[in-house]
Protein backbone atom coordinates (compact mmCIF):
# COMPACT_ATOMS: atom_id res chain seq x y z
CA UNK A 1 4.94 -1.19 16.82
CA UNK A 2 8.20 -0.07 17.95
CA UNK A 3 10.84 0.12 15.55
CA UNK A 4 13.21 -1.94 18.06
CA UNK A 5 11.00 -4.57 18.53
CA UNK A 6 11.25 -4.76 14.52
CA UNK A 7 15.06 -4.92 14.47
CA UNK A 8 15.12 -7.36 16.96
CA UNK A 9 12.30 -9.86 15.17
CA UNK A 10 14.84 -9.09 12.17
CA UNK A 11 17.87 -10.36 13.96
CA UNK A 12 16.37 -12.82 15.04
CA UNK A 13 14.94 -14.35 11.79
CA UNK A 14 18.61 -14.08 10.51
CA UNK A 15 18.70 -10.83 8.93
CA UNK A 16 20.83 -7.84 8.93
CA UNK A 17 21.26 -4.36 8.06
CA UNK A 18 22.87 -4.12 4.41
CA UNK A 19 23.08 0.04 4.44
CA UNK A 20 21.71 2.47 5.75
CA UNK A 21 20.11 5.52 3.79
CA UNK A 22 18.87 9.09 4.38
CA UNK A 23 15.82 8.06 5.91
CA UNK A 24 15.27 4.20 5.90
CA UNK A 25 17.81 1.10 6.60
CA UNK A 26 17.65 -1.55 4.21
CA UNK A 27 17.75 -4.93 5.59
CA UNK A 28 18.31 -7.95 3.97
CA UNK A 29 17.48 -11.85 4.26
CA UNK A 30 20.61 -14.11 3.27
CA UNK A 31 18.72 -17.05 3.03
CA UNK A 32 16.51 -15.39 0.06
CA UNK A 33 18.54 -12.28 -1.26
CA UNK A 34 15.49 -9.93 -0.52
CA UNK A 35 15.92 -6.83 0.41
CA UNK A 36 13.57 -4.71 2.39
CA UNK A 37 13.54 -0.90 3.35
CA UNK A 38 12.48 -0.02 7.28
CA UNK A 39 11.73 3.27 7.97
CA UNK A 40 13.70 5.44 10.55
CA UNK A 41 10.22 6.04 13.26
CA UNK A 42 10.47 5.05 16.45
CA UNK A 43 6.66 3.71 15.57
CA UNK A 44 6.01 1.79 12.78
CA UNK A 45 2.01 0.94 11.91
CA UNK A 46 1.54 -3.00 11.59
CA UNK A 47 0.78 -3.28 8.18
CA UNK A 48 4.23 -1.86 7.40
CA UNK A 49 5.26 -4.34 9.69
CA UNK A 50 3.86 -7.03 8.07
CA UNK A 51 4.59 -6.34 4.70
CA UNK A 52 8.59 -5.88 5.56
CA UNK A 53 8.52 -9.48 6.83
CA UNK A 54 6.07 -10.60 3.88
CA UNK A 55 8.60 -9.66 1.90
CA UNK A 56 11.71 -10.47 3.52
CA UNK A 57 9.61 -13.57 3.72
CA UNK A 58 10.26 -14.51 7.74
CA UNK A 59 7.60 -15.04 10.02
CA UNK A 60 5.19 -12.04 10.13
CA UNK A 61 4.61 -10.08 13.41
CA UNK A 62 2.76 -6.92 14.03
CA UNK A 63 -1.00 -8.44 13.84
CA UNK A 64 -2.15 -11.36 16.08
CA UNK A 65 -2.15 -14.75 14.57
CA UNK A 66 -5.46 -15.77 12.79
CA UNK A 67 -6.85 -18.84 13.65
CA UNK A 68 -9.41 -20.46 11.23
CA UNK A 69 -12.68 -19.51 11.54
CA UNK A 70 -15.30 -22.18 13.27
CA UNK A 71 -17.98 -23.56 11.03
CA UNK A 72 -21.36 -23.26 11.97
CA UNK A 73 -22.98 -27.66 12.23
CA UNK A 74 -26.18 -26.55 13.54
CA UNK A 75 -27.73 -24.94 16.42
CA UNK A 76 -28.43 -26.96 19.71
CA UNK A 77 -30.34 -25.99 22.61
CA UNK A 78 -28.65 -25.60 25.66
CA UNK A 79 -29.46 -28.50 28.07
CA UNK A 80 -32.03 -27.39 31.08
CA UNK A 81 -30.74 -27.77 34.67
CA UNK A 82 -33.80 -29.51 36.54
């Protein structure tokens, strides 16, 4: 994921940039206090992603929602067409 598409999500989830470092930016949430590092890449892999807003804790992005998954009744047999 693109690290702008990161800051943005941020922003938008009400935090903002408390410092930045040699190589990362820490960002924090005022809601909670927490304080999260985000690496200076113009890519960013999704499970970094997801574990910056984990712990931030705003809505994750970076993977696509998971739905539940369908349970299995029983099999039937598709209907024949006469």
């Amino acid at each position: 994921m693109k690290r702008s598409a990161l800051i943005k999500h941020l922003r938008r989830n009400g935090c903002y940039l408390k410092r930045e470092g040699g190589s990362h930016s820490l960002w924090i949430n005022p809601l909670t206090g927490h304080v999260e590092a985000v690496p200076r890449h113009t890519e960013i892999p999704n499970k970094l992603v997801r574990k910056i807003c984990r712990k931030l804790s705003i809505k994750e992005m970076g993977y696509p929602l998971r739905y539940p998954k369908r349970q299995i009744v029983g099999w039937v047999k598709p209907s024949v067409c006469n």
